[in-house]
PDB file of N, CA and C in Angstrom:
ATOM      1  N   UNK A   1      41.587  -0.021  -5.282  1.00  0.00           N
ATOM      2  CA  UNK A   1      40.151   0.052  -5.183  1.00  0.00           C
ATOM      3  C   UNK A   1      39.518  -1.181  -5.826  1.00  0.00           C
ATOM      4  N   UNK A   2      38.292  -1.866  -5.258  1.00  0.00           N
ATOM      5  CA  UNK A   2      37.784  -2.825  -5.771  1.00  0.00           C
ATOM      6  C   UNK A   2      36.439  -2.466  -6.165  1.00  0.00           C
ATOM      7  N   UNK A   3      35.956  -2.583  -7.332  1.00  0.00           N
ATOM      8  CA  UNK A   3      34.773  -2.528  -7.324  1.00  0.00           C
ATOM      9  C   UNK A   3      33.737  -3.642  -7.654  1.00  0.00           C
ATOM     10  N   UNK A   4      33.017  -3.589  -6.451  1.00  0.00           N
ATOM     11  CA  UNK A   4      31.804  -4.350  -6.740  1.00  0.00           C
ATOM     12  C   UNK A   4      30.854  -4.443  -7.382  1.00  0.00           C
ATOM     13  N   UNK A   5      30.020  -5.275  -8.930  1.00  0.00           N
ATOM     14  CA  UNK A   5      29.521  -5.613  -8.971  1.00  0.00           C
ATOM     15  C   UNK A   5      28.412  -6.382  -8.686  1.00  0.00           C
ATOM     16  N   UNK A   6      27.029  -5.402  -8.609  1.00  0.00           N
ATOM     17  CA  UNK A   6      25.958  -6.554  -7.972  1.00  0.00           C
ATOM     18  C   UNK A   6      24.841  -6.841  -9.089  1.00  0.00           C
ATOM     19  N   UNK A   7      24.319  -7.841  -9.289  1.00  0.00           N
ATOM     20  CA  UNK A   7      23.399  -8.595  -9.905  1.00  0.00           C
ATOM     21  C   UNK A   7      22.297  -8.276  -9.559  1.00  0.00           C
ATOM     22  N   UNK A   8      21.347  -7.532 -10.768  1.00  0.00           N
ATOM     23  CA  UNK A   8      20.140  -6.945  -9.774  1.00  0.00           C
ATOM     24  C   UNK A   8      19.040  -7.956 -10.515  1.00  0.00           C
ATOM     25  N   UNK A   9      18.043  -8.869  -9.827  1.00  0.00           N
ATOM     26  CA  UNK A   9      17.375  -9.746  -9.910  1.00  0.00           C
ATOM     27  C   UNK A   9      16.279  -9.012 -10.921  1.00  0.00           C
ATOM     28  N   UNK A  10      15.807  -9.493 -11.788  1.00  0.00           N
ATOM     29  CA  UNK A  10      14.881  -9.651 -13.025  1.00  0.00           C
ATOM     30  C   UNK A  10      13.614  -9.558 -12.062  1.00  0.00           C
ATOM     31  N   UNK A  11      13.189 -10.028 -11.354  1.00  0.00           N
ATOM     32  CA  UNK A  11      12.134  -9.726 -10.870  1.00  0.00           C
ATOM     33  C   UNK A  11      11.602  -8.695 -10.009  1.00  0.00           C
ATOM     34  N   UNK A  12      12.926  -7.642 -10.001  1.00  0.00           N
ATOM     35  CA  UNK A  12      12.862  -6.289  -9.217  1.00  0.00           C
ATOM     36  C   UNK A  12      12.227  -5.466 -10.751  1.00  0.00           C
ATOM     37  N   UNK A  13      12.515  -5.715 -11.795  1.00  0.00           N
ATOM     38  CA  UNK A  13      11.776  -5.156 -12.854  1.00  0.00           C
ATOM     39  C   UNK A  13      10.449  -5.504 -13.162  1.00  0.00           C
ATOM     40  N   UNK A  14      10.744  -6.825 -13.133  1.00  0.00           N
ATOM     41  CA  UNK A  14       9.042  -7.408 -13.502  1.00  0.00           C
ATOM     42  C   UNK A  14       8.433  -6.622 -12.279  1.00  0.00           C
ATOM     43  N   UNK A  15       8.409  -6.241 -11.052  1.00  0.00           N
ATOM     44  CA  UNK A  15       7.882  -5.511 -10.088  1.00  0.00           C
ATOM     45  C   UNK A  15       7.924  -4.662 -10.156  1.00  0.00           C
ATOM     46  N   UNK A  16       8.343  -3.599 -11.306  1.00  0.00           N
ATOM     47  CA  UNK A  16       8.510  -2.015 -11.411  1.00  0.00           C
ATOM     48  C   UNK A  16       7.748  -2.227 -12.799  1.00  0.00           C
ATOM     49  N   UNK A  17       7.717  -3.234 -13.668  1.00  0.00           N
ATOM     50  CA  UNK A  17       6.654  -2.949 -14.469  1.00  0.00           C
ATOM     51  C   UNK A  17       5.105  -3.175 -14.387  1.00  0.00           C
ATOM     52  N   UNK A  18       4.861  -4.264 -13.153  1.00  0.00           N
ATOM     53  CA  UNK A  18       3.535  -4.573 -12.628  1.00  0.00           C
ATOM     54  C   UNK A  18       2.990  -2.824 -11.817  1.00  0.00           C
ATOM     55  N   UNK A  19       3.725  -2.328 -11.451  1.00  0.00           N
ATOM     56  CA  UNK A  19       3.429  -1.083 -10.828  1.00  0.00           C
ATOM     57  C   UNK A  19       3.181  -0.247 -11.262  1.00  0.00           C
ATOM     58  N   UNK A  20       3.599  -0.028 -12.484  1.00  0.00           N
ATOM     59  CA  UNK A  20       3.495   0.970 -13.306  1.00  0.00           C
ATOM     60  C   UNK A  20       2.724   0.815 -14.530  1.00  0.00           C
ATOM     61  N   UNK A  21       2.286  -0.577 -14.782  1.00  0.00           N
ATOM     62  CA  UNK A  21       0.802  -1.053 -15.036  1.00  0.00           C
ATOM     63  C   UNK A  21       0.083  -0.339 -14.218  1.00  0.00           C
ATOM     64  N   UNK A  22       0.172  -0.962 -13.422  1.00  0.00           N
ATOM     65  CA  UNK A  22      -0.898  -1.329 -11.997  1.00  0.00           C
ATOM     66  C   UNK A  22      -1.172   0.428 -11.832  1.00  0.00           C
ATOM     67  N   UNK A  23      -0.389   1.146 -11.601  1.00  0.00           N
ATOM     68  CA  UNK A  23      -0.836   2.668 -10.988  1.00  0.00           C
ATOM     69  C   UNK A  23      -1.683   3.107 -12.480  1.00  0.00           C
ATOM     70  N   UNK A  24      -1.174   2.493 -14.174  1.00  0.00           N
ATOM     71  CA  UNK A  24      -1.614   3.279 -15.437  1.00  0.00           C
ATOM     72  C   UNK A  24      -3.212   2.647 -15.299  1.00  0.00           C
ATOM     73  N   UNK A  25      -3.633   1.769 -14.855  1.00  0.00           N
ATOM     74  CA  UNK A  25      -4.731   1.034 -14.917  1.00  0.00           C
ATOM     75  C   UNK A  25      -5.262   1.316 -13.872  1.00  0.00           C
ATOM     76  N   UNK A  26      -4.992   1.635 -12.743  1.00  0.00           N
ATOM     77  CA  UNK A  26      -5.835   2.414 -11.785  1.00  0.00           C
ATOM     78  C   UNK A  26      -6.022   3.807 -11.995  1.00  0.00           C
ATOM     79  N   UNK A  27      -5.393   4.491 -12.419  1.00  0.00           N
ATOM     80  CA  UNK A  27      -5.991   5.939 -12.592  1.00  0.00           C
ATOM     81  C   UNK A  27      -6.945   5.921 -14.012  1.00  0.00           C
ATOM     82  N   UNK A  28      -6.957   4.491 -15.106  1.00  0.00           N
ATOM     83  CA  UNK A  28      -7.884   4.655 -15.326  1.00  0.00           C
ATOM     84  C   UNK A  28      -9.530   4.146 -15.323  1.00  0.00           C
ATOM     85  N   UNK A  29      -8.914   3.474 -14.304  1.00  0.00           N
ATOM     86  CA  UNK A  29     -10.401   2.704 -13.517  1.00  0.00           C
ATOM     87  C   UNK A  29     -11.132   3.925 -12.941  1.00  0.00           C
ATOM     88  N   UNK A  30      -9.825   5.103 -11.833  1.00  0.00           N
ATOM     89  CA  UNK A  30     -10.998   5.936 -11.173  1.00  0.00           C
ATOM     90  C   UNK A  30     -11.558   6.582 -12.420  1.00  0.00           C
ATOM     91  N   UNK A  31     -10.870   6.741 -13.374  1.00  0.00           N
ATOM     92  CA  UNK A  31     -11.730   7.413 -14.250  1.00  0.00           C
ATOM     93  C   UNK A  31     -12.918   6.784 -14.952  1.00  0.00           C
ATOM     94  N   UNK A  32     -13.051   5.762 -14.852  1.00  0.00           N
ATOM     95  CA  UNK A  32     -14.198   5.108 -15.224  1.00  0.00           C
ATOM     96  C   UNK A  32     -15.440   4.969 -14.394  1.00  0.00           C
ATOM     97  N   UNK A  33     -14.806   5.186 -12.873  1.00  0.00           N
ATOM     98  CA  UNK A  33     -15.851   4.876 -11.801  1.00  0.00           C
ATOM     99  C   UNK A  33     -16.803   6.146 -12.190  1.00  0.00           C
ATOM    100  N   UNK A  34     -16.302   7.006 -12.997  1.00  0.00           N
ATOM    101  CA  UNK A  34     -17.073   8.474 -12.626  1.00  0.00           C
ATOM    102  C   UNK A  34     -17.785   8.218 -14.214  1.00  0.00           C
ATOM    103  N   UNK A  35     -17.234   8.298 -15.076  1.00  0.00           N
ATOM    104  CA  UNK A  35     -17.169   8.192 -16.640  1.00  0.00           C
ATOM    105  C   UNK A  35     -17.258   6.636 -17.105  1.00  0.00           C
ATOM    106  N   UNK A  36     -18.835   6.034 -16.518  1.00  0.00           N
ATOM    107  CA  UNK A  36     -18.317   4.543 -16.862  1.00  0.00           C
ATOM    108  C   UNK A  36     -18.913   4.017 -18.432  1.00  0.00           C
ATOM    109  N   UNK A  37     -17.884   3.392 -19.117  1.00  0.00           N
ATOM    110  CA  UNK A  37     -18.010   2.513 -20.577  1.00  0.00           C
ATOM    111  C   UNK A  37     -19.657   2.357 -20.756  1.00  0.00           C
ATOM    112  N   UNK A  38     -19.784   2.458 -21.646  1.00  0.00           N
ATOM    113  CA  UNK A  38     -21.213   0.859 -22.448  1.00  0.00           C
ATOM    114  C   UNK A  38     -21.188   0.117 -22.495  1.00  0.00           C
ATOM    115  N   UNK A  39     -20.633  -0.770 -21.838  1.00  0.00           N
ATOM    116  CA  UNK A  39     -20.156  -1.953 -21.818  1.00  0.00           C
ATOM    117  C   UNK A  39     -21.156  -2.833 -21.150  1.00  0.00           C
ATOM    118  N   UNK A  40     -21.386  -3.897 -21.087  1.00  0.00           N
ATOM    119  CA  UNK A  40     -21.854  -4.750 -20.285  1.00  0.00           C
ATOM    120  C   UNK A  40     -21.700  -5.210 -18.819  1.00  0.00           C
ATOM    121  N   UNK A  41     -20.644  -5.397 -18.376  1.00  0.00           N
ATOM    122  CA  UNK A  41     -20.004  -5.560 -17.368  1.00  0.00           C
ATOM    123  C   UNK A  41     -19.391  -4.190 -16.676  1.00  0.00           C
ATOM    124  N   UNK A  42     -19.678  -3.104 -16.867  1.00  0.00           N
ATOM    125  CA  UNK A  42     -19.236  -1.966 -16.636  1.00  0.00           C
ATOM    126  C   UNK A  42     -19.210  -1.550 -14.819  1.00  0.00           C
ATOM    127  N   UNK A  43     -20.474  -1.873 -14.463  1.00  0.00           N
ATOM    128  CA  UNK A  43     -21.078  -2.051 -13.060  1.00  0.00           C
ATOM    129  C   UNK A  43     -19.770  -2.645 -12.101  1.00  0.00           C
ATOM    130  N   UNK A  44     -19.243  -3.705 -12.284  1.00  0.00           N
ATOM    131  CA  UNK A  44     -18.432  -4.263 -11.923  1.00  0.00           C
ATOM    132  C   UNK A  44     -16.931  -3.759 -11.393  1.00  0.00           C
ATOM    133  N   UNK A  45     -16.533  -2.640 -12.449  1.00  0.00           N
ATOM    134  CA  UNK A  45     -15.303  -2.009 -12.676  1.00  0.00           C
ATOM    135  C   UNK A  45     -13.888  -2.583 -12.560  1.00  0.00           C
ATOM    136  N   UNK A  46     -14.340  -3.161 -13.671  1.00  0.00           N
ATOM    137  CA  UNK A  46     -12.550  -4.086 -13.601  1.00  0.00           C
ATOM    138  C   UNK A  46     -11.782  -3.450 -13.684  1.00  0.00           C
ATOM    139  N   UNK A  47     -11.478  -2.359 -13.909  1.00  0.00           N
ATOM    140  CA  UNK A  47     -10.299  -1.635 -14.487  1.00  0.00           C
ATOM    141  C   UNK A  47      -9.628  -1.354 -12.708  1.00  0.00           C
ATOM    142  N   UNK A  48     -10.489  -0.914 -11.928  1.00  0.00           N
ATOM    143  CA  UNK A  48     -10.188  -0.426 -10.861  1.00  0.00           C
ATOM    144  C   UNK A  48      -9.537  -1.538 -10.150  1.00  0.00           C
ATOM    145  N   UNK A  49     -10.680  -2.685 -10.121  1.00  0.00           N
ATOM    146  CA  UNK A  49     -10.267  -3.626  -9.311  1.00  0.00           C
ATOM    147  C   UNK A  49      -8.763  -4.488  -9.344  1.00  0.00           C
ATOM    148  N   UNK A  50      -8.420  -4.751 -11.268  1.00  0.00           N
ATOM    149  CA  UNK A  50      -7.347  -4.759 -11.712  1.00  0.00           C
ATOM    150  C   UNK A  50      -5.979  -4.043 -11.751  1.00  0.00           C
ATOM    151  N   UNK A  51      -6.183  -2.596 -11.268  1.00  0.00           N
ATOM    152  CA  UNK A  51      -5.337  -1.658 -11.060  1.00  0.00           C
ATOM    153  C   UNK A  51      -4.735  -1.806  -9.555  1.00  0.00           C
ATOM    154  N   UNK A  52      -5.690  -1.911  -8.769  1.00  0.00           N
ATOM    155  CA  UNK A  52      -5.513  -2.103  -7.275  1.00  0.00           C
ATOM    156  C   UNK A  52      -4.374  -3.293  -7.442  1.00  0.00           C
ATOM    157  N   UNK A  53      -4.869  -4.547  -7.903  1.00  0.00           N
ATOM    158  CA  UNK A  53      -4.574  -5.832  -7.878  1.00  0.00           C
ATOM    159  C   UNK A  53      -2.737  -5.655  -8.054  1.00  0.00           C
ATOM    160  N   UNK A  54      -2.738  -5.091  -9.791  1.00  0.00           N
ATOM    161  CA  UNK A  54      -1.326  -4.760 -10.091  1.00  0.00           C
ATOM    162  C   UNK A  54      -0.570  -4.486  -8.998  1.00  0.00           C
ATOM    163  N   UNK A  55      -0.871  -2.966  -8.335  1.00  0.00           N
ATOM    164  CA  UNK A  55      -0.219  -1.967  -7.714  1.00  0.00           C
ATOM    165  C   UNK A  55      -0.136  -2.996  -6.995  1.00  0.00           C
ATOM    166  N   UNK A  56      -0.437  -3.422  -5.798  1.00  0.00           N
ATOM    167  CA  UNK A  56       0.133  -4.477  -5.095  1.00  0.00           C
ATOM    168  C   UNK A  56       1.163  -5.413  -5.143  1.00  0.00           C
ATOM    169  N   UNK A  57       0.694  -6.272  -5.932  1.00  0.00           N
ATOM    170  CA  UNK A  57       1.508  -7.005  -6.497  1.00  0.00           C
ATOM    171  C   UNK A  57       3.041  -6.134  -7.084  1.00  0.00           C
ATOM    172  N   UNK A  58       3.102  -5.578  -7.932  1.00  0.00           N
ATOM    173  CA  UNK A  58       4.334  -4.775  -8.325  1.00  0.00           C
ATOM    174  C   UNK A  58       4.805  -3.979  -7.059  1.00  0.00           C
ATOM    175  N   UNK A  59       4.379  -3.327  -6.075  1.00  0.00           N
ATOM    176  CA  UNK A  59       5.312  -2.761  -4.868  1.00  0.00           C
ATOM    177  C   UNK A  59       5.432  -4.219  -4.052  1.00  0.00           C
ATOM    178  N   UNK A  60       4.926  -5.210  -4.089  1.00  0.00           N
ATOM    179  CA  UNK A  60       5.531  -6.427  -3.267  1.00  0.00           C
ATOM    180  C   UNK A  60       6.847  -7.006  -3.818  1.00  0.00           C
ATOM    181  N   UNK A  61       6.391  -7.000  -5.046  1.00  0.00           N
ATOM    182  CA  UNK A  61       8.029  -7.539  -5.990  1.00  0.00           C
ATOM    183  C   UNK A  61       9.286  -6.301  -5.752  1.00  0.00           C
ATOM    184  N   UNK A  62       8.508  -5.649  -6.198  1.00  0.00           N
ATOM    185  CA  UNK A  62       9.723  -4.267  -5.687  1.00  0.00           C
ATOM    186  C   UNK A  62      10.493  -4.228  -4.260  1.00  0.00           C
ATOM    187  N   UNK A  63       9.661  -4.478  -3.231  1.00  0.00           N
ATOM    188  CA  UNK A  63       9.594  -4.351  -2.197  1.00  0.00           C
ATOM    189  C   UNK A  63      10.839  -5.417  -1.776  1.00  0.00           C
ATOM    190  N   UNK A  64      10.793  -6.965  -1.946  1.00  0.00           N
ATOM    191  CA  UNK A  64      11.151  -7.921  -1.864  1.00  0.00           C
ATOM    192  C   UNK A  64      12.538  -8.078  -2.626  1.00  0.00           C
ATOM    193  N   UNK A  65      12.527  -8.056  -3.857  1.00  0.00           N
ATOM    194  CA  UNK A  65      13.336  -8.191  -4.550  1.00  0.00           C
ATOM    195  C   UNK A  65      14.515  -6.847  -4.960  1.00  0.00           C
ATOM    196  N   UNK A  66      14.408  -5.507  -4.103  1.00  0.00           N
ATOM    197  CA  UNK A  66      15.328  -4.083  -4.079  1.00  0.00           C
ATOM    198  C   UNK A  66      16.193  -4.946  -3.902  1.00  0.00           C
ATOM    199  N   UNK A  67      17.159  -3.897  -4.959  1.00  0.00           N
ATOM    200  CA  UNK A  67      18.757  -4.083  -4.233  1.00  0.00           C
ATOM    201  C   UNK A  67      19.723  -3.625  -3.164  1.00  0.00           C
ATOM    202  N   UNK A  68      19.773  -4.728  -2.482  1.00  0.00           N
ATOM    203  CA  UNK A  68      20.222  -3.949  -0.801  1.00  0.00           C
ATOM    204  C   UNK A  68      21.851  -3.607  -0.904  1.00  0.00           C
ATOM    205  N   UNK A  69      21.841  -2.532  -0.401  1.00  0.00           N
ATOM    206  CA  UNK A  69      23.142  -1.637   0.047  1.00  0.00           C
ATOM    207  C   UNK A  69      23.595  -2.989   1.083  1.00  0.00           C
ATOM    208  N   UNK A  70      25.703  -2.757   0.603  1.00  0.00           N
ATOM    209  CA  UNK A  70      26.262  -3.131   1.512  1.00  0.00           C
ATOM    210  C   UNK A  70      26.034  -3.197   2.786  1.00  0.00           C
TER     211      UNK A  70
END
């Protein structure tokens, strides 16, 4: 029996941690859209827009960089 070793690329993580940003920062953007800060810039809703942004980005890295079956 031989077993194979495969090398799973660093940037399949950095893409599972942008995602899992990305989804923690969007659920709390929607919560802000409803419940929004004192803030100054509040109107704007970065949190959301930033959450979106992540999630993307992290399922593209994910997406790209999985480790493919024989």
């Amino acid at each position: 029996m031989s077993e194979e070793h495969r090398i799973i690329p660093v940037w399949f993580f950095v893409g599972v941690i942008l995602l899992i940003y990305g989804i923690l920062i969007l659920a709390t953007g929607i919560y802000e859209f409803r419940n929004p800060p004192p803030t100054v810039l509040s109107n704007l809703h970065p949190a959301l827009w930033w959450g979106v942004l992540l999630t993307i980005l992290g399922g593209m890295f994910v997406y790209i960089h999985m480790p493919k079956k024989p």
